[in-house]
PDB file of N, CA and C in Angstrom:
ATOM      1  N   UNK A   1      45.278  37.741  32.976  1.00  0.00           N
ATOM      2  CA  UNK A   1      46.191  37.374  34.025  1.00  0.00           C
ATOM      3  C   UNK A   1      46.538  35.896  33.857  1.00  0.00           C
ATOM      4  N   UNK A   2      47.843  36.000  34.185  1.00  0.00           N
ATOM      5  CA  UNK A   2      48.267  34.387  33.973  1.00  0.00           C
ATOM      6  C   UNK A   2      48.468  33.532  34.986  1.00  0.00           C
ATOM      7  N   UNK A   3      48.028  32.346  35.272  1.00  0.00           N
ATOM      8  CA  UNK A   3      47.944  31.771  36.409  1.00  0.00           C
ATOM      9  C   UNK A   3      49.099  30.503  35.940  1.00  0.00           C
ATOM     10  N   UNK A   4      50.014  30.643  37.235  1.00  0.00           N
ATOM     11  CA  UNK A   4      51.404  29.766  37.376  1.00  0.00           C
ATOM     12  C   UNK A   4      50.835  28.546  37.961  1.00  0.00           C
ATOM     13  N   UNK A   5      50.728  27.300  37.889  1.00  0.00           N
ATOM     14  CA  UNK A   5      50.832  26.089  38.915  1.00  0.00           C
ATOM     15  C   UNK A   5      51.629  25.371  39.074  1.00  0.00           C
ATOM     16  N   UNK A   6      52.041  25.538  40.379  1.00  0.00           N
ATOM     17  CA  UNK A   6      53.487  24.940  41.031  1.00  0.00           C
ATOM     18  C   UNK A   6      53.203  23.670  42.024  1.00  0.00           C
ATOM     19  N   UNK A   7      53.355  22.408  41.773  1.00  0.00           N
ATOM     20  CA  UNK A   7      53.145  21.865  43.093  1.00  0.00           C
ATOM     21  C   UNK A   7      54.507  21.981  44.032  1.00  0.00           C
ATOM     22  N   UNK A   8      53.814  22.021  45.223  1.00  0.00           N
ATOM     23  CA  UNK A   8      54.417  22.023  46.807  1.00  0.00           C
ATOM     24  C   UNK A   8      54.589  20.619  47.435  1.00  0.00           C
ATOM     25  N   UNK A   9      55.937  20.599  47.446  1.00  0.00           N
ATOM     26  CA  UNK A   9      56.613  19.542  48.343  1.00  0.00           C
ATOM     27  C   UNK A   9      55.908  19.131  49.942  1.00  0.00           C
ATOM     28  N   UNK A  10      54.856  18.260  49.890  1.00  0.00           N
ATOM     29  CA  UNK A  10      54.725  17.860  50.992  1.00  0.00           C
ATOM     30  C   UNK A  10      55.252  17.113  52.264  1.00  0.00           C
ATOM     31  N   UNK A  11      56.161  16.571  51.663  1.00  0.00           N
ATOM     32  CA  UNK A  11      57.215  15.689  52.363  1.00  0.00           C
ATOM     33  C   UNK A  11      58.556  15.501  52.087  1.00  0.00           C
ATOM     34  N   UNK A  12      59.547  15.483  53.402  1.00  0.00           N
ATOM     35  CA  UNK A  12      61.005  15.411  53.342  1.00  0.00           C
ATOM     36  C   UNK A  12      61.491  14.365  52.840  1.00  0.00           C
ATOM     37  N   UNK A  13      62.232  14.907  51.282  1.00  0.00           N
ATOM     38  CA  UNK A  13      62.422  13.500  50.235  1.00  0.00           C
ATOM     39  C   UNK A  13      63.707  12.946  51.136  1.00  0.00           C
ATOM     40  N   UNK A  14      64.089  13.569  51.800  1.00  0.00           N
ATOM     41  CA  UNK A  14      65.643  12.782  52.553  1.00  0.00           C
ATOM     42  C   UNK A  14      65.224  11.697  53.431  1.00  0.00           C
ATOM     43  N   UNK A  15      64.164  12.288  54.349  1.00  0.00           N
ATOM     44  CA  UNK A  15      63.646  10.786  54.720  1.00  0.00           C
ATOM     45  C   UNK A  15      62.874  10.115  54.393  1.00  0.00           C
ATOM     46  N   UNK A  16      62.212  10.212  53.349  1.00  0.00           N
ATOM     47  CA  UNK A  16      61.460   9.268  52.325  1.00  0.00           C
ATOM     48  C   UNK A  16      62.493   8.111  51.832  1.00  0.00           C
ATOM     49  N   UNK A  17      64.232   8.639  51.372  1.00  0.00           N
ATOM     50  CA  UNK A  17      64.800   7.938  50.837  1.00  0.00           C
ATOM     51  C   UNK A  17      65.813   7.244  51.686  1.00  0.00           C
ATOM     52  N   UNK A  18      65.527   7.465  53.444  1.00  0.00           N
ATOM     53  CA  UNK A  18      65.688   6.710  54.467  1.00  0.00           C
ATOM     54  C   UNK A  18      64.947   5.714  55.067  1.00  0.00           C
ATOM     55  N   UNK A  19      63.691   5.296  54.217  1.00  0.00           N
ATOM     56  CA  UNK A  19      62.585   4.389  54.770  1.00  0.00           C
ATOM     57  C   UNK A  19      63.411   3.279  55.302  1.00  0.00           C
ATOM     58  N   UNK A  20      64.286   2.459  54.683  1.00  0.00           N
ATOM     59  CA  UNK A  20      64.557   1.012  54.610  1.00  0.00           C
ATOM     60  C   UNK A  20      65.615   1.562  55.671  1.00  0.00           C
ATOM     61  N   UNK A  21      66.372   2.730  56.512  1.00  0.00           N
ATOM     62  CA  UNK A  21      67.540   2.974  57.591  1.00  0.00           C
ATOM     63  C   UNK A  21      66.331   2.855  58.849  1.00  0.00           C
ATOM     64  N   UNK A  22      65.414   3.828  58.557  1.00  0.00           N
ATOM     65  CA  UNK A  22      64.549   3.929  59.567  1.00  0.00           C
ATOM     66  C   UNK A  22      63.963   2.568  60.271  1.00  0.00           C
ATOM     67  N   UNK A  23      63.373   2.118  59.327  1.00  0.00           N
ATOM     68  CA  UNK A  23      62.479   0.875  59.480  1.00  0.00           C
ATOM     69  C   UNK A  23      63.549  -0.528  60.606  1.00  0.00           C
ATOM     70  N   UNK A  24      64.574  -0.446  60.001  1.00  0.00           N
ATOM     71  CA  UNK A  24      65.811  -1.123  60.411  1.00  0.00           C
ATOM     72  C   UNK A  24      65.861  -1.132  61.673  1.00  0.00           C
ATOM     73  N   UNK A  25      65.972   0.126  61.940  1.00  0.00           N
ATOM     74  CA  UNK A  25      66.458   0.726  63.575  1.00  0.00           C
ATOM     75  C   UNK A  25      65.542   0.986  64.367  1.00  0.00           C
ATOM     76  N   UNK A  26      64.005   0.800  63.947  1.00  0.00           N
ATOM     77  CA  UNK A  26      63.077   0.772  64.893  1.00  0.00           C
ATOM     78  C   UNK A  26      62.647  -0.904  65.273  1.00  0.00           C
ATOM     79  N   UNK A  27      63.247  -1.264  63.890  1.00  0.00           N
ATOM     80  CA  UNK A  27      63.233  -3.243  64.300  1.00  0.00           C
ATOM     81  C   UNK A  27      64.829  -3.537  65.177  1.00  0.00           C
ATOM     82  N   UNK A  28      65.495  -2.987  64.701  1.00  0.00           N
ATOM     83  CA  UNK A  28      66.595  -3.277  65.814  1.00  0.00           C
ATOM     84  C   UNK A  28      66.451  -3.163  67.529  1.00  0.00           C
ATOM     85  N   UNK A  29      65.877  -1.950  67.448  1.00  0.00           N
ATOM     86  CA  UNK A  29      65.821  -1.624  68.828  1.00  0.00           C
ATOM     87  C   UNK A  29      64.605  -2.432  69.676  1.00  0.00           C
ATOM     88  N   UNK A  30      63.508  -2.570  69.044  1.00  0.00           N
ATOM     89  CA  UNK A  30      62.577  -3.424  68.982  1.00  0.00           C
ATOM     90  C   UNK A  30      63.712  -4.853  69.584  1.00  0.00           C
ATOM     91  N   UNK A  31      64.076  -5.557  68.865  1.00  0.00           N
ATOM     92  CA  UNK A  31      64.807  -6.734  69.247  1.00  0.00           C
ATOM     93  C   UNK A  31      65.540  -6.865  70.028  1.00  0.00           C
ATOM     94  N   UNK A  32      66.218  -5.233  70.580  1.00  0.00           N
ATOM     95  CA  UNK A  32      67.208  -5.063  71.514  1.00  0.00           C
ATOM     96  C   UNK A  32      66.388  -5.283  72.828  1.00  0.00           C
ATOM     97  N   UNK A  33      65.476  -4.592  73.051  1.00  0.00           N
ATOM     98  CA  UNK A  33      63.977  -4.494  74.042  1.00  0.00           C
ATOM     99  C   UNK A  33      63.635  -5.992  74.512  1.00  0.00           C
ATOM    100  N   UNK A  34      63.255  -6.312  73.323  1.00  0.00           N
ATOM    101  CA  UNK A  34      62.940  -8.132  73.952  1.00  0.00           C
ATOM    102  C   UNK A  34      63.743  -9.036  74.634  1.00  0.00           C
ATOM    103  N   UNK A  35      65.559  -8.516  73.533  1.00  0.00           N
ATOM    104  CA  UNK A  35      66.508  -9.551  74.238  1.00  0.00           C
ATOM    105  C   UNK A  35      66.748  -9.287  75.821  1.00  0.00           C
ATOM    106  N   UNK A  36      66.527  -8.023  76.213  1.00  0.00           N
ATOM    107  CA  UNK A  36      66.714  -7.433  77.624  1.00  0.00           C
ATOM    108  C   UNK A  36      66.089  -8.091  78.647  1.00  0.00           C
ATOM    109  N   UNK A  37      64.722  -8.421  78.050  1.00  0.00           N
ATOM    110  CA  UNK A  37      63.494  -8.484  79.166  1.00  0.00           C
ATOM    111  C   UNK A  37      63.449 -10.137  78.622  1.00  0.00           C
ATOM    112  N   UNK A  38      63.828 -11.072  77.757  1.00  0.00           N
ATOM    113  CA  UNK A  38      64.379 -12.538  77.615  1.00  0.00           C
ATOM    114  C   UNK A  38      65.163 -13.081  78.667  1.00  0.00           C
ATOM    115  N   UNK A  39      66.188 -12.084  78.691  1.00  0.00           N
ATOM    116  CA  UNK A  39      67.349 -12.418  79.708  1.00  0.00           C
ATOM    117  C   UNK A  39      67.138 -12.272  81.064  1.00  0.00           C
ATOM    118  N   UNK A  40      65.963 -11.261  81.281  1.00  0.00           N
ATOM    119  CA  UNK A  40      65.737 -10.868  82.948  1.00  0.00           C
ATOM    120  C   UNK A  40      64.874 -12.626  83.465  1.00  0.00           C
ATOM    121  N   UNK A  41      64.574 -12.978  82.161  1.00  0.00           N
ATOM    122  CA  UNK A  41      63.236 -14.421  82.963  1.00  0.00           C
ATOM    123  C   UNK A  41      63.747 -15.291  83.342  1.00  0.00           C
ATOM    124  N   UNK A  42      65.315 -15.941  83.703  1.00  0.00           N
ATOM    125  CA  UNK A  42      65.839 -16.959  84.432  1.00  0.00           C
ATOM    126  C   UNK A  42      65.960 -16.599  85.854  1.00  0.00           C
ATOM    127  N   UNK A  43      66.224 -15.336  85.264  1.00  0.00           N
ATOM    128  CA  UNK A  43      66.846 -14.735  87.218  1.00  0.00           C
ATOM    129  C   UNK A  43      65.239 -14.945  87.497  1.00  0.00           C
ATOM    130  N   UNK A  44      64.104 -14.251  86.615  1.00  0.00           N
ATOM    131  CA  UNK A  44      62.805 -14.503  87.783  1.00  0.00           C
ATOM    132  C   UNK A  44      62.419 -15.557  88.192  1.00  0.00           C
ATOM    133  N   UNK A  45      62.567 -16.629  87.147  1.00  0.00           N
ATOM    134  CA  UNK A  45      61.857 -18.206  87.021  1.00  0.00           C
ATOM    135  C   UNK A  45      62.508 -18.762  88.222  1.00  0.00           C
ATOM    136  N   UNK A  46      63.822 -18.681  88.351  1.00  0.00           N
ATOM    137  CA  UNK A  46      64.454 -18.705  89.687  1.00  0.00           C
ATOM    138  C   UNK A  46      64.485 -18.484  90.728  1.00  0.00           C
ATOM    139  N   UNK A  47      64.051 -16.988  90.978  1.00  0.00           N
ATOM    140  CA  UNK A  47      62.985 -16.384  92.411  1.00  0.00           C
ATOM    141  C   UNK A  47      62.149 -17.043  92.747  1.00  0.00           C
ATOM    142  N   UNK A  48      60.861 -17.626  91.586  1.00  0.00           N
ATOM    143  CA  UNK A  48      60.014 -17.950  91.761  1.00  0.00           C
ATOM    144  C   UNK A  48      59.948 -19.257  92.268  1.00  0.00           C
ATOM    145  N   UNK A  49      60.666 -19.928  91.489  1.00  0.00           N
ATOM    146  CA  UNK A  49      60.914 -21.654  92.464  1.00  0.00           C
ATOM    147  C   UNK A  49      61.565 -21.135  93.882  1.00  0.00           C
ATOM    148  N   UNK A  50      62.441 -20.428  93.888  1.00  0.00           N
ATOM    149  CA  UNK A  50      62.651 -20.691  95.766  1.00  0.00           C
ATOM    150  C   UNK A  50      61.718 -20.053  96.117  1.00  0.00           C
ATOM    151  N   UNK A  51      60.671 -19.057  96.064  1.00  0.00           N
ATOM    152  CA  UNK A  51      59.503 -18.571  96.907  1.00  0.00           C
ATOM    153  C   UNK A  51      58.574 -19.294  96.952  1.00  0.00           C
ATOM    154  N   UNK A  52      58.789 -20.531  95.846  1.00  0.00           N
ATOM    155  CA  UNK A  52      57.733 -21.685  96.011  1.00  0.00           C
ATOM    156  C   UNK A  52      57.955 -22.471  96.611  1.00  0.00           C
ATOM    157  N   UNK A  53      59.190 -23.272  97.124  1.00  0.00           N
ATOM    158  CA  UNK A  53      59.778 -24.154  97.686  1.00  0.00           C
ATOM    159  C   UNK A  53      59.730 -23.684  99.312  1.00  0.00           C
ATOM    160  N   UNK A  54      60.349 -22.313  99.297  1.00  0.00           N
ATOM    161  CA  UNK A  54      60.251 -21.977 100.730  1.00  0.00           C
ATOM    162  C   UNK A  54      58.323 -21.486 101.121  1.00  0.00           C
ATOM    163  N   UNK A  55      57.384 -21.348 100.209  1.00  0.00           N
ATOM    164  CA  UNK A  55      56.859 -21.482 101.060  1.00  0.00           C
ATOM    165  C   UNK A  55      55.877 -22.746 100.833  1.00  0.00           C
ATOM    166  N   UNK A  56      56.427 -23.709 100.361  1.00  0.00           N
ATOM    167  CA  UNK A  56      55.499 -25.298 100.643  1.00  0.00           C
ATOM    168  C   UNK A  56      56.315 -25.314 102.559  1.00  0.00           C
ATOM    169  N   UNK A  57      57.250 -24.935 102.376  1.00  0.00           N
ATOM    170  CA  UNK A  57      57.735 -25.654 103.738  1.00  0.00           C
ATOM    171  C   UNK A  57      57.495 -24.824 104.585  1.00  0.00           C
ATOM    172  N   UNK A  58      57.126 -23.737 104.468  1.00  0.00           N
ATOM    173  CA  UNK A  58      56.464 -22.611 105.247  1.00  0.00           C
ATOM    174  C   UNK A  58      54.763 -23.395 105.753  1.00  0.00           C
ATOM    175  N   UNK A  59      54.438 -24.045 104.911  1.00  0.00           N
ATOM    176  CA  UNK A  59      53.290 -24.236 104.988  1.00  0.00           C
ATOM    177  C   UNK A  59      52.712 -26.082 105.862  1.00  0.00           C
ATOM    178  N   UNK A  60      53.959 -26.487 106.400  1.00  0.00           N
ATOM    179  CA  UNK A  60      53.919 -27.671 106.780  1.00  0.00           C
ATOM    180  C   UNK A  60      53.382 -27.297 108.533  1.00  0.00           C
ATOM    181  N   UNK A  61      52.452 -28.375 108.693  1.00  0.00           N
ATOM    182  CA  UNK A  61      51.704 -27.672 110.325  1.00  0.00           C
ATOM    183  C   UNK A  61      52.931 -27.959 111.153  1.00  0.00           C
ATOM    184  N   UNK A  62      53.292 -27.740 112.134  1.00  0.00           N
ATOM    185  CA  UNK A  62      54.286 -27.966 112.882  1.00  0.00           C
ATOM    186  C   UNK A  62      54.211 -29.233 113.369  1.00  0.00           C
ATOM    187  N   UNK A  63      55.130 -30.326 113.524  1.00  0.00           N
ATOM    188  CA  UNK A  63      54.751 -31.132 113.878  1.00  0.00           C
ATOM    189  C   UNK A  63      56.279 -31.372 115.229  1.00  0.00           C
ATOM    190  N   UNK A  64      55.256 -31.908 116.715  1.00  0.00           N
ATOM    191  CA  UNK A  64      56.230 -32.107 117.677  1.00  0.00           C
ATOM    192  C   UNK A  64      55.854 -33.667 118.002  1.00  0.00           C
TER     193      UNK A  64
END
């Protein structure tokens, strides 16, 4: 009896030969993510000084 040996394709050569599209677009989006949440920190840094400001003066004893 004659024995055939065939190797078997373990992996999808189409996206093997998409590494460098893939890689791209998970760093793109990646960068898209950061620029989002970059841009949200003025509006907070901004909250945060007037909730600081209003409450130093929140915090003055009353004076008559």
């Amino acid at each position: 009896m004659k024995v055939l040996n065939q190797s078997i394709q373990l992996s999808n050569v189409a996206s093997d030969e998409r590494i460098v599209k893939s890689g791209a677009l998970m760093f793109f989006r990646a960068l898209r993510t950061v620029a989002d949440y970059v841009s949200e920190i003025p509006e907070a840094a901004t909250q945060a000084a007037s909730d600081i400001a209003e409450a130093w003066e929140q915090s003055r004893p009353n004076v008559r």
